[in-house]
N, C-alpha and C. Protein backbone atom coordinates (compact mmCIF):
# COMPACT_ATOMS: atom_id res chain seq x y z
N UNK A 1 -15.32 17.26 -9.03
CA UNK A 1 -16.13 16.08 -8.99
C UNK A 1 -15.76 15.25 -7.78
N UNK A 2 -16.87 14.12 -7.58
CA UNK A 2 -16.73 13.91 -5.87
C UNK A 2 -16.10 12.20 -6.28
N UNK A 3 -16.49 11.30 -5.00
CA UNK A 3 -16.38 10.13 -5.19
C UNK A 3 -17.92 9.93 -5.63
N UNK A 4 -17.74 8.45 -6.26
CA UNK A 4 -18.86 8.19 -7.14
C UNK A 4 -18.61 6.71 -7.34
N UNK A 5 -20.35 5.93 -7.24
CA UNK A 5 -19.93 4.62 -7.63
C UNK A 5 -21.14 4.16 -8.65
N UNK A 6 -20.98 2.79 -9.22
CA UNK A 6 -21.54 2.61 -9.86
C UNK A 6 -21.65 0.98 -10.49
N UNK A 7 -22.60 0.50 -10.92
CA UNK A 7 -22.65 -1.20 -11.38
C UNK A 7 -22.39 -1.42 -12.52
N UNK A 8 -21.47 -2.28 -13.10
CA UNK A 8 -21.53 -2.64 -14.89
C UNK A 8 -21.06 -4.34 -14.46
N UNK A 9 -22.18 -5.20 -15.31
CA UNK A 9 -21.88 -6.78 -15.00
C UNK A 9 -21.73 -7.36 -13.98
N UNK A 10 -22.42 -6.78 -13.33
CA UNK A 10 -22.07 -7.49 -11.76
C UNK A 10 -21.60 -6.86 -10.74
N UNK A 11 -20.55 -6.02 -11.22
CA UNK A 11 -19.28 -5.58 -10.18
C UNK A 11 -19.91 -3.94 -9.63
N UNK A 12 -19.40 -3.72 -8.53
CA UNK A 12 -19.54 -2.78 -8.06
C UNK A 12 -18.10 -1.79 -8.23
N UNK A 13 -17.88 -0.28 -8.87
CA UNK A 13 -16.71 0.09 -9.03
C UNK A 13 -17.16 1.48 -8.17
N UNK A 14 -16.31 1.63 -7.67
CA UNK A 14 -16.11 2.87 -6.15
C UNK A 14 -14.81 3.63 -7.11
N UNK A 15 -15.49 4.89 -7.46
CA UNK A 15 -14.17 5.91 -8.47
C UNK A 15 -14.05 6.95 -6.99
N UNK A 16 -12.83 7.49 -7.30
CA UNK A 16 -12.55 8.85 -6.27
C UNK A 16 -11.57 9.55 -6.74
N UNK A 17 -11.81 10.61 -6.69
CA UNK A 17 -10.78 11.54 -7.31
C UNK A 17 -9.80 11.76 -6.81
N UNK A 18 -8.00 11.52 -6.50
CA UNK A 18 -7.25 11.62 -5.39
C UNK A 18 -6.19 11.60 -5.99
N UNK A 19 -4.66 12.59 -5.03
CA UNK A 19 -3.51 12.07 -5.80
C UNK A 19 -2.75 11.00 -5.49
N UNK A 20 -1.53 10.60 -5.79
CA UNK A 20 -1.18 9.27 -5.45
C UNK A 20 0.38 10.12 -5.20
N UNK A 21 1.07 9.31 -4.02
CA UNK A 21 1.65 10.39 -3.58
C UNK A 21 3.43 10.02 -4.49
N UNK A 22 2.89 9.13 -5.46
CA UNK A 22 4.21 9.48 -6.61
C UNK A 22 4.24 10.80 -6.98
N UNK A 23 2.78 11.43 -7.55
CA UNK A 23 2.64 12.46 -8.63
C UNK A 23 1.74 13.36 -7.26
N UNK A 24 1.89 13.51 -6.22
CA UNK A 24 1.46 14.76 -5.42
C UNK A 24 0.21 15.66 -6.13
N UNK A 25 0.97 16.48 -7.44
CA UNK A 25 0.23 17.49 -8.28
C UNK A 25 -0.54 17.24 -8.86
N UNK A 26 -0.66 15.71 -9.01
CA UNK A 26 -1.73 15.83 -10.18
C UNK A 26 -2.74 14.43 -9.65
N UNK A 27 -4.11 14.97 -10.06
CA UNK A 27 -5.32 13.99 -10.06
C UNK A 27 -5.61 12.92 -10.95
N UNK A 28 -5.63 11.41 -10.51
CA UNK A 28 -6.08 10.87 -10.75
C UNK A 28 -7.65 10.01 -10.37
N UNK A 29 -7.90 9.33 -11.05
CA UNK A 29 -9.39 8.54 -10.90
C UNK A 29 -8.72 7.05 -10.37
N UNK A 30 -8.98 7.13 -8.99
CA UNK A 30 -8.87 5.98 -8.22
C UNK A 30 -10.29 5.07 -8.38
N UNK A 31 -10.03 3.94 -8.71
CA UNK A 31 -10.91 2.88 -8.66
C UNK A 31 -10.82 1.75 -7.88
N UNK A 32 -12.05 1.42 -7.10
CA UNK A 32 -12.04 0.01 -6.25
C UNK A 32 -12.92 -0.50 -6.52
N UNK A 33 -12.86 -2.00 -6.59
CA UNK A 33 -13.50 -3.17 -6.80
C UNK A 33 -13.73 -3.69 -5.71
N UNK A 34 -14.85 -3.77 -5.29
CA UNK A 34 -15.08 -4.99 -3.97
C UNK A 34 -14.63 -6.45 -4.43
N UNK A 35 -14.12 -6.76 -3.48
CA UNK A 35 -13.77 -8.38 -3.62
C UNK A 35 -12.05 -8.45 -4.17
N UNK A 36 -11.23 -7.12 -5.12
CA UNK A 36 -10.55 -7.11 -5.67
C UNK A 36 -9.31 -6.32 -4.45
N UNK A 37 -8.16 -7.36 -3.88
CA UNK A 37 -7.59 -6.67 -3.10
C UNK A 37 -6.69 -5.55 -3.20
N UNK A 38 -6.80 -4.93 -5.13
CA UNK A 38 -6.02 -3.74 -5.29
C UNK A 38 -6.72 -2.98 -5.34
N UNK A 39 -6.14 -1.24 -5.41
CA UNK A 39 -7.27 0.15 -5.84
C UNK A 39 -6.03 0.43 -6.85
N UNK A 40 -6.67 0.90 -7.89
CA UNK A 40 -6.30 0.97 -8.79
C UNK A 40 -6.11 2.80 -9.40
N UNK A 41 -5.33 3.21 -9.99
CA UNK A 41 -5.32 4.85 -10.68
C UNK A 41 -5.12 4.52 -11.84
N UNK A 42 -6.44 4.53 -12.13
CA UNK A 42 -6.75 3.98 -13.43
C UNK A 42 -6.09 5.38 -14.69
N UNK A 43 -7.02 6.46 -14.36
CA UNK A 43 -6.17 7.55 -15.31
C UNK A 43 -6.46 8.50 -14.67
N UNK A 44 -5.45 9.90 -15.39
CA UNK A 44 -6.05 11.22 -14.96
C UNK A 44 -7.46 11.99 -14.85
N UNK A 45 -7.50 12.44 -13.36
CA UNK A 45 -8.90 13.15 -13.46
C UNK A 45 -8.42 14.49 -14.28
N UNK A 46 -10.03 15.05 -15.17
CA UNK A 46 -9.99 16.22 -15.49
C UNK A 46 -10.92 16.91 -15.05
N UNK A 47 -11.14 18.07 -15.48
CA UNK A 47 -11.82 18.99 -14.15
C UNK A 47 -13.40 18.82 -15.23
N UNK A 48 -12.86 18.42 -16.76
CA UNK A 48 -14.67 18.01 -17.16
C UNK A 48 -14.84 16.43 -17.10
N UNK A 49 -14.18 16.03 -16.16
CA UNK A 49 -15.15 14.80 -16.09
C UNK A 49 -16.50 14.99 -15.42
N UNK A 50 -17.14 13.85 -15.68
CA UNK A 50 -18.67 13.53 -15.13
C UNK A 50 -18.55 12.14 -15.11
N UNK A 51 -19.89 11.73 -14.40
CA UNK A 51 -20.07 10.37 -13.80
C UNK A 51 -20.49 9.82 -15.05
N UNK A 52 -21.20 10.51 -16.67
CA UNK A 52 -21.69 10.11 -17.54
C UNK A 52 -19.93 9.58 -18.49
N UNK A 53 -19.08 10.42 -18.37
CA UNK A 53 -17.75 10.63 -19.10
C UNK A 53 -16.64 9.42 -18.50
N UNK A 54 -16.74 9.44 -17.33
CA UNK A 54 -15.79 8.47 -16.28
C UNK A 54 -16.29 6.92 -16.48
N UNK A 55 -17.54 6.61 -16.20
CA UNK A 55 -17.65 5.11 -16.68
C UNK A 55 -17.24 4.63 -17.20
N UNK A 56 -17.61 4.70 -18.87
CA UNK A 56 -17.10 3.87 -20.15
C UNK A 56 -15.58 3.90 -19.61
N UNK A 57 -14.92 4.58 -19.54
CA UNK A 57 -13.72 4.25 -19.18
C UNK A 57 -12.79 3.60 -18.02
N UNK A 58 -14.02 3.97 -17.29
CA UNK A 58 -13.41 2.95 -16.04
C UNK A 58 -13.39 1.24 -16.69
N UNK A 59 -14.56 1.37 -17.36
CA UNK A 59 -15.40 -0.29 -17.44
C UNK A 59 -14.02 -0.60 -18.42
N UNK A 60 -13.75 -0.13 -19.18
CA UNK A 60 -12.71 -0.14 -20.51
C UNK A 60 -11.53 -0.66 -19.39
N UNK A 61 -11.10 -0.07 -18.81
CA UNK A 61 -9.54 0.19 -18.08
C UNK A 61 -9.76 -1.15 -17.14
N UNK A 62 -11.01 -1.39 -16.25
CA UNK A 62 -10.71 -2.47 -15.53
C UNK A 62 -10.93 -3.85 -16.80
N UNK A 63 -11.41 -3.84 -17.55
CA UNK A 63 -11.66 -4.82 -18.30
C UNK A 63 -10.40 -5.24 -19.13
N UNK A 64 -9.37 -4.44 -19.08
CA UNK A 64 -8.30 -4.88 -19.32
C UNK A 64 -7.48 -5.08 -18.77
N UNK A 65 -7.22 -4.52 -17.38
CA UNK A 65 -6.99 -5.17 -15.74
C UNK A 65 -6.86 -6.85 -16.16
N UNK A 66 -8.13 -7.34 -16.42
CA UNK A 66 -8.65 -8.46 -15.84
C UNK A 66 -7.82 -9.33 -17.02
N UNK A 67 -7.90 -9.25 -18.16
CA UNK A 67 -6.80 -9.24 -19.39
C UNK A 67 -5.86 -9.43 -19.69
N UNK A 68 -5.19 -8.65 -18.31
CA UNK A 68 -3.80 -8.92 -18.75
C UNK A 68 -3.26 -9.65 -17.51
N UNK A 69 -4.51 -9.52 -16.20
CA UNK A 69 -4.16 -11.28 -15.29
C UNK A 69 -4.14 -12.18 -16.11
N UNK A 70 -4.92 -12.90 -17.06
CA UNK A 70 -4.93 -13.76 -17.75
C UNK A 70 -4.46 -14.13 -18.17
N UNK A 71 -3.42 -13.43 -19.07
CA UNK A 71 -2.67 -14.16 -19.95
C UNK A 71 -1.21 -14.02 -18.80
N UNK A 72 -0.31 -15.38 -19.59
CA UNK A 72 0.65 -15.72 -19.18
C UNK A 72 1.60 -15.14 -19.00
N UNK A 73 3.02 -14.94 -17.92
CA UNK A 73 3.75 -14.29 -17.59
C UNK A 73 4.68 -14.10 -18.23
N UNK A 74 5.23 -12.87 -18.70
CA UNK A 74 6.67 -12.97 -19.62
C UNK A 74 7.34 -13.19 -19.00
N UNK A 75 8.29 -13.89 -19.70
CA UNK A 75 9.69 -14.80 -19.14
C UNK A 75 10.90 -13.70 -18.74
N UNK A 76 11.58 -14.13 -17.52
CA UNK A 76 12.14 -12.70 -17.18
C UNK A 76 13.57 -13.16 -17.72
N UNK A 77 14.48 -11.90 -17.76
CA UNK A 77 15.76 -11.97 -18.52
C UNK A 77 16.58 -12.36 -17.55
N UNK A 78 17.23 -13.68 -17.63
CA UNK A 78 18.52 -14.21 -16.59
C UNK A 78 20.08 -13.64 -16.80
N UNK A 79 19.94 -12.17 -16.26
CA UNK A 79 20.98 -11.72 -16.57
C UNK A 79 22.23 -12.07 -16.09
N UNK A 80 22.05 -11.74 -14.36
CA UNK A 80 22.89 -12.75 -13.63
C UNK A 80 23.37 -13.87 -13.83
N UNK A 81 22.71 -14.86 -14.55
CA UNK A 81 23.38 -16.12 -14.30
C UNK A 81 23.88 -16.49 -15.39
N UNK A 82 24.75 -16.04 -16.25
CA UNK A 82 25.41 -16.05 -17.25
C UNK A 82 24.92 -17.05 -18.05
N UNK A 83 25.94 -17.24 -19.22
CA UNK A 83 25.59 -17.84 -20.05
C UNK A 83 25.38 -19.73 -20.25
N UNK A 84 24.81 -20.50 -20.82
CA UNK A 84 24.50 -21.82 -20.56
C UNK A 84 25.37 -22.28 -21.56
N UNK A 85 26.18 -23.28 -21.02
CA UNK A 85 27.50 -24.29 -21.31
C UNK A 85 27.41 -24.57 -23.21
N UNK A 86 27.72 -24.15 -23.73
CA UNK A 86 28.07 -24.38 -25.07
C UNK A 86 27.92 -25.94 -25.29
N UNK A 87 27.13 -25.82 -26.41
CA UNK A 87 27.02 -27.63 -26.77
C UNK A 87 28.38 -28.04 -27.32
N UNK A 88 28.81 -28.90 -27.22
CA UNK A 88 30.07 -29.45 -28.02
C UNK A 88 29.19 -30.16 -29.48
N UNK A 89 30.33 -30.14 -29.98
CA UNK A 89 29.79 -30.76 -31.43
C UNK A 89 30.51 -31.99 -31.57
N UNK A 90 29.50 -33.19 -31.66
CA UNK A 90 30.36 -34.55 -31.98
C UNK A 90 31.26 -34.34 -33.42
N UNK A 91 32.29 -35.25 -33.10
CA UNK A 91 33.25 -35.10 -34.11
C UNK A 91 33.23 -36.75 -35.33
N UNK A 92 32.82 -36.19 -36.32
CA UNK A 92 32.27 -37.27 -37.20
C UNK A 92 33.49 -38.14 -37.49
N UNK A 93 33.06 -39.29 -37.68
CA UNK A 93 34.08 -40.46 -37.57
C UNK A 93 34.27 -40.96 -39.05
């Protein structure tokens, strides 16, 4: 299967079949978004995909792209900077 594009809501999505040179051997379904400054490998190509089979899933995969910009950043673990000063406990009178 070739490169292939296509419209859902607006957006224009540009799929291409290509490897990514982590995984050399194996095919994935590269996706680009105009306007969007990443390309994305969204999932593995298979040799029965089709342009009818590849959509729904592209639309699925970027739509949760957009999803998980949205929501808020997990808080990262301050490993380095040890631990924070122990409260003292007032001493009752």
């Amino acid at each position: 299967m070739k490169k292939f594009e296509f419209e859902d809501s607006g957006r224009t999505f540009i799929c291409e079949p290509a490897t990514s040179r982590a995984t050399p051997d194996q095919m994935w379904w590269w996706v680009n978004v105009p306007g969007d400054a990443l390309r994305y490998a969204a999932f593995h190509a298979k040799k029965t995909d089709t342009p009818a089979n590849v959509k729904p899933r592209v639309v699925e995969y970027y739509a949760k792209v957009l999803a998980d910009r949205e929501r808020p950043p997990l808080p990262r673990p301050t490993w380095g900077q040890g631990r924070p000063p122990a409260q003292q406990k007032k001493a009752d009178s």
